[in-house]
Protein backbone atom coordinates (compact mmCIF):
# COMPACT_ATOMS: atom_id res chain seq x y z
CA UNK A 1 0.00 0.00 0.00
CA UNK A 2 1.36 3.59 -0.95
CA UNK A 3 0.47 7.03 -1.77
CA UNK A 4 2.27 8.47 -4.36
CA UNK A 5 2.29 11.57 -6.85
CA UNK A 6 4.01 12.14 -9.91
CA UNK A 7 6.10 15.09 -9.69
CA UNK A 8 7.00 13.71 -5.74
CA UNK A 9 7.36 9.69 -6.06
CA UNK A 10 6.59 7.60 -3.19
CA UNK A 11 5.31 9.69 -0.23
CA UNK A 12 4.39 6.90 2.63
CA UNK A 13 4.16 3.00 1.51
CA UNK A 14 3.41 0.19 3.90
CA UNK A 15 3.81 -3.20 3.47
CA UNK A 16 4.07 -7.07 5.22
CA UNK A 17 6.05 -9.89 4.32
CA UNK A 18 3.28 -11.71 6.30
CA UNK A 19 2.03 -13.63 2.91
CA UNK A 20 -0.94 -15.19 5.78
CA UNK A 21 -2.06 -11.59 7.27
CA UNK A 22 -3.00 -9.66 4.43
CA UNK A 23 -6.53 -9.03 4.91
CA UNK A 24 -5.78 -8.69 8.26
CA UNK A 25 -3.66 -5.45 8.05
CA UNK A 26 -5.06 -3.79 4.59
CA UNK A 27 -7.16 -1.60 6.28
CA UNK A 28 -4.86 -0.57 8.60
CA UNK A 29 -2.58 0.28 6.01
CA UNK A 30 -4.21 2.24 4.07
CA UNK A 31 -5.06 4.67 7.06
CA UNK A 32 -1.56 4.92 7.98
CA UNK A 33 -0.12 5.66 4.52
CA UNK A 34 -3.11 7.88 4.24
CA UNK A 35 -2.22 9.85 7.86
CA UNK A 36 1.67 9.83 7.09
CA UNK A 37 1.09 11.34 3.48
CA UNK A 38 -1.50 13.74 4.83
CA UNK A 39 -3.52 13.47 1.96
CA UNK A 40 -7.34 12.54 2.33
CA UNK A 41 -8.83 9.96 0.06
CA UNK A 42 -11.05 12.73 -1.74
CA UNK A 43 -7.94 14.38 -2.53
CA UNK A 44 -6.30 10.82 -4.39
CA UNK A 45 -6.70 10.79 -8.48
CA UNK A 46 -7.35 6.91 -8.32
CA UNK A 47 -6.31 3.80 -6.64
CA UNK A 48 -3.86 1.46 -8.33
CA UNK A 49 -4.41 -2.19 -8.34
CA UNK A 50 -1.87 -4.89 -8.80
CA UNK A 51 -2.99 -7.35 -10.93
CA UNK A 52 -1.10 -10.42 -10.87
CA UNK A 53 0.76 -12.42 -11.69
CA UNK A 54 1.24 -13.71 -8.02
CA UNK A 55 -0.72 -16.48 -5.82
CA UNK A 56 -4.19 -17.20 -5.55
CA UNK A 57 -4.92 -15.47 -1.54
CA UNK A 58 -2.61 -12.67 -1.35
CA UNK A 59 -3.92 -10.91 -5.05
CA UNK A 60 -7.20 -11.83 -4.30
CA UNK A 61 -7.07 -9.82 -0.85
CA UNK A 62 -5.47 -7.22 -3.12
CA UNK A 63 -7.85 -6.70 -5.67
CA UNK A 64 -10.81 -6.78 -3.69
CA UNK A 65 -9.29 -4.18 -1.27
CA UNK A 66 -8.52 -1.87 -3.97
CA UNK A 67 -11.73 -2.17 -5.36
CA UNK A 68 -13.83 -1.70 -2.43
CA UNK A 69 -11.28 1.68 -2.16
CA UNK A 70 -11.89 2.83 -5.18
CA UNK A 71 -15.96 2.83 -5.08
CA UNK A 72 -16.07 3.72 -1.91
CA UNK A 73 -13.66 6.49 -2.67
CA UNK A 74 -15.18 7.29 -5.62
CA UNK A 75 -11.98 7.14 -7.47
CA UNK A 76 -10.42 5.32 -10.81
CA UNK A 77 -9.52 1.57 -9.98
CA UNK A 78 -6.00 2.01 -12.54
CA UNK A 79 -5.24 -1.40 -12.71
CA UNK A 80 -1.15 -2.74 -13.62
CA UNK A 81 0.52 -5.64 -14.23
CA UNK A 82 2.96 -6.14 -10.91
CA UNK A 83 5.78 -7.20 -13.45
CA UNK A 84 5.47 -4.14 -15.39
CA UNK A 85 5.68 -1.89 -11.83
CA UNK A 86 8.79 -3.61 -11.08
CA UNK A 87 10.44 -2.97 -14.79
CA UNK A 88 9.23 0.58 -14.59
CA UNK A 89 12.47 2.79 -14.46
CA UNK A 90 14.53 0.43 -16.69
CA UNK A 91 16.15 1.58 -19.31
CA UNK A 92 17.63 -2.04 -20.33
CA UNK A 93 16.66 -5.03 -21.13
CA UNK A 94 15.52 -7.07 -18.23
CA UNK A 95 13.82 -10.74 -17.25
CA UNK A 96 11.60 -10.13 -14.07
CA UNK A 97 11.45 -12.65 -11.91
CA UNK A 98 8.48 -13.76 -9.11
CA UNK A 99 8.30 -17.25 -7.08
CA UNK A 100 5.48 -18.31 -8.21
CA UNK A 101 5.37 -20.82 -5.37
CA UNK A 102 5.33 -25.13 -6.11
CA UNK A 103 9.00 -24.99 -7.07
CA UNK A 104 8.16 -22.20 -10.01
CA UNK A 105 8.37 -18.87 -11.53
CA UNK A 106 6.59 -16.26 -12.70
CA UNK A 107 8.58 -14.38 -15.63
CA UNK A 108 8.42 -11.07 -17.88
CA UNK A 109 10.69 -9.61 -20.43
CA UNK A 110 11.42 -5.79 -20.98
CA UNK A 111 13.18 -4.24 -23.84
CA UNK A 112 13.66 -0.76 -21.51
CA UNK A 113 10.97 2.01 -21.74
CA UNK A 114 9.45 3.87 -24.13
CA UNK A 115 9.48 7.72 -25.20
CA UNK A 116 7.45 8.43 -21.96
CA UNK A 117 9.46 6.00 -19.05
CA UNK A 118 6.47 3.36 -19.42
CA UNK A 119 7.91 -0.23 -19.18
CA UNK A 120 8.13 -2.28 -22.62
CA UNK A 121 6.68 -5.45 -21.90
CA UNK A 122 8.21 -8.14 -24.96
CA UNK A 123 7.22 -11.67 -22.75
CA UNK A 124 5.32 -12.94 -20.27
CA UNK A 125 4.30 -12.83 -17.78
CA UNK A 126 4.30 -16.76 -17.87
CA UNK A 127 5.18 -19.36 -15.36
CA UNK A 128 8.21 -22.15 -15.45
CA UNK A 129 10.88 -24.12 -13.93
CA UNK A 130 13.34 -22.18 -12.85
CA UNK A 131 15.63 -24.17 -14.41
CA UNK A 132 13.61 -23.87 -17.42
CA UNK A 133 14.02 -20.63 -17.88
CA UNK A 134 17.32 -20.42 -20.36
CA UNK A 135 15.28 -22.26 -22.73
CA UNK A 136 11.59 -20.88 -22.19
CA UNK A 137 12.67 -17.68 -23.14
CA UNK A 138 13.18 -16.28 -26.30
CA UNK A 139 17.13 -14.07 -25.89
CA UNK A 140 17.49 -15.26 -22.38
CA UNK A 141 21.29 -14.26 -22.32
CA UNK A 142 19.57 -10.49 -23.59
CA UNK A 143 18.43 -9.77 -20.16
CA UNK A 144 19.56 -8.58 -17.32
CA UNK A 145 17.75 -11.48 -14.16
CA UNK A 146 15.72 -9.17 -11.68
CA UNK A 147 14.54 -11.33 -9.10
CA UNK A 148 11.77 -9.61 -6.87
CA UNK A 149 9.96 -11.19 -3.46
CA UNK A 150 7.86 -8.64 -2.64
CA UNK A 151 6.49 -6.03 -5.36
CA UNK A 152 6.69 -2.31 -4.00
CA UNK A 153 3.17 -0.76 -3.56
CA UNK A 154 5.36 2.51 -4.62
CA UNK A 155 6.16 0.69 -7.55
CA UNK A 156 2.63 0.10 -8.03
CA UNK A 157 1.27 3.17 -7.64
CA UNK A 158 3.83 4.97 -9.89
CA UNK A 159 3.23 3.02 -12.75
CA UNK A 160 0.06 3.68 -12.30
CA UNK A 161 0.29 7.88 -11.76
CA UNK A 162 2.42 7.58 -15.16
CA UNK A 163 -0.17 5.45 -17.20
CA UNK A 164 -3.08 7.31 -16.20
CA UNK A 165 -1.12 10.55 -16.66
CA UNK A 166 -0.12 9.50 -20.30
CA UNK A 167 -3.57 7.82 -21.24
CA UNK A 168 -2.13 4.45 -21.78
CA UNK A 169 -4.58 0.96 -21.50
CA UNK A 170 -4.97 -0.10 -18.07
CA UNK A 171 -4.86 -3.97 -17.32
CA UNK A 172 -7.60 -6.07 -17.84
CA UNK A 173 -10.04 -6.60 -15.30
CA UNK A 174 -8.83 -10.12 -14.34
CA UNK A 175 -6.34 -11.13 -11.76
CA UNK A 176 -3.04 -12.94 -13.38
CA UNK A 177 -2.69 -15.98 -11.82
CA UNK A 178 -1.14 -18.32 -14.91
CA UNK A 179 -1.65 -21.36 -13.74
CA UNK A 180 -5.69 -23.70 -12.85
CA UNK A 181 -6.83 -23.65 -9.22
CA UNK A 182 -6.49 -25.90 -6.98
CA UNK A 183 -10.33 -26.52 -6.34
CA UNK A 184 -12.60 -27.46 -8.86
CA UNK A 185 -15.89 -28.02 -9.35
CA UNK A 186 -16.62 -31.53 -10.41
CA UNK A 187 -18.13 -32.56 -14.10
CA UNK A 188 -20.85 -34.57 -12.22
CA UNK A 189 -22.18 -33.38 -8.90
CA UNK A 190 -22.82 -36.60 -6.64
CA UNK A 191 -27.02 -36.89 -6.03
CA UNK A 192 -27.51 -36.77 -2.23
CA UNK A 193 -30.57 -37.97 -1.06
């Protein structure tokens, strides 16, 4: 979580390497970045949203918390891919790396930035090995390995400030998760009688 404006960066960000607490300290969050930036939320020109790609609980928690913001703020949900947050500011060409948990990776390649600063997305994201990952992706030896276990709400939010400032596409409306839950629901329900 972070408040942040374009001509002053990141003015107060908050975050937990807690991956099992999220929902628990959102709220909380937001207030304090809020307090320490001394901005009010009718004052904010939207609310970023990381999209993915990352695991199932924490993004969901997320998405749903910058959503609820946003309405109940009345603001823009400006939704980014996390990948693309932490490429933004990268002149060169670089292979973003997440743990996408189960002994995998979540990966993205950048070429640098455009005329503007905005990140250059030329892969991914897509999940892999990570010994896979010489041979999954196109170049590899191009890139410049940027490993990242936590993505900055900064990051987030700046990336946002910048696409919304130069009119670009936002992300879908989906959350990037890359690989089949888990849970299903079965082909044929069982009768119970």
């Amino acid at each position: 979580m972070a408040v942040v404006d374009r001509q002053r960066g990141i003015i107060a960000e908050r975050s937990s390497s807690d991956t099992r607490a999220h929902a628990e300290v959102i709220g909380t969050f937001i207030k304090e970045a809020l307090a320490e930036a001394g901005v009010p939320a009718a004052d904010l020109h939207g609310v970023a949203i990381g999209m993915g790609p990352g695991p199932f609980t924490g993004l969901r928690v997320g998405i749903a918390a910058g959503k609820a913001f946003a309405l109940g703020s009345g603001k823009p949900a400006v939704r980014v891919i996390s990948h693309d947050a932490v490429a933004y500011g990268s002149t060169e060409p670089i292979l973003v790396i997440t743990d996408a948990r189960r002994r995998e990776v979540y990966w993205s390649t950048f070429s640098g930035s455009d005329e503007v600063g905005l990140p250059v997305r030329t892969g991914g994201p897509a999940i892999c090995a990570p010994a896979d990952l010489a041979t999954v992706v196109p170049d590899f030896d191009r890139y410049r390995r940027v490993d990242v276990a936590e993505v900055s709400g900064g990051a987030v939010g700046m990336l946002a400030e910048m696409m919304y400032f130069n009119g670009r596409t936002f992300a879908p409306d989906e959350a990037l998760y890359l690989r089949e839950p888990d849970a299903t629901i079965p082909d044929a329900l069982k009768r119970v009688s």
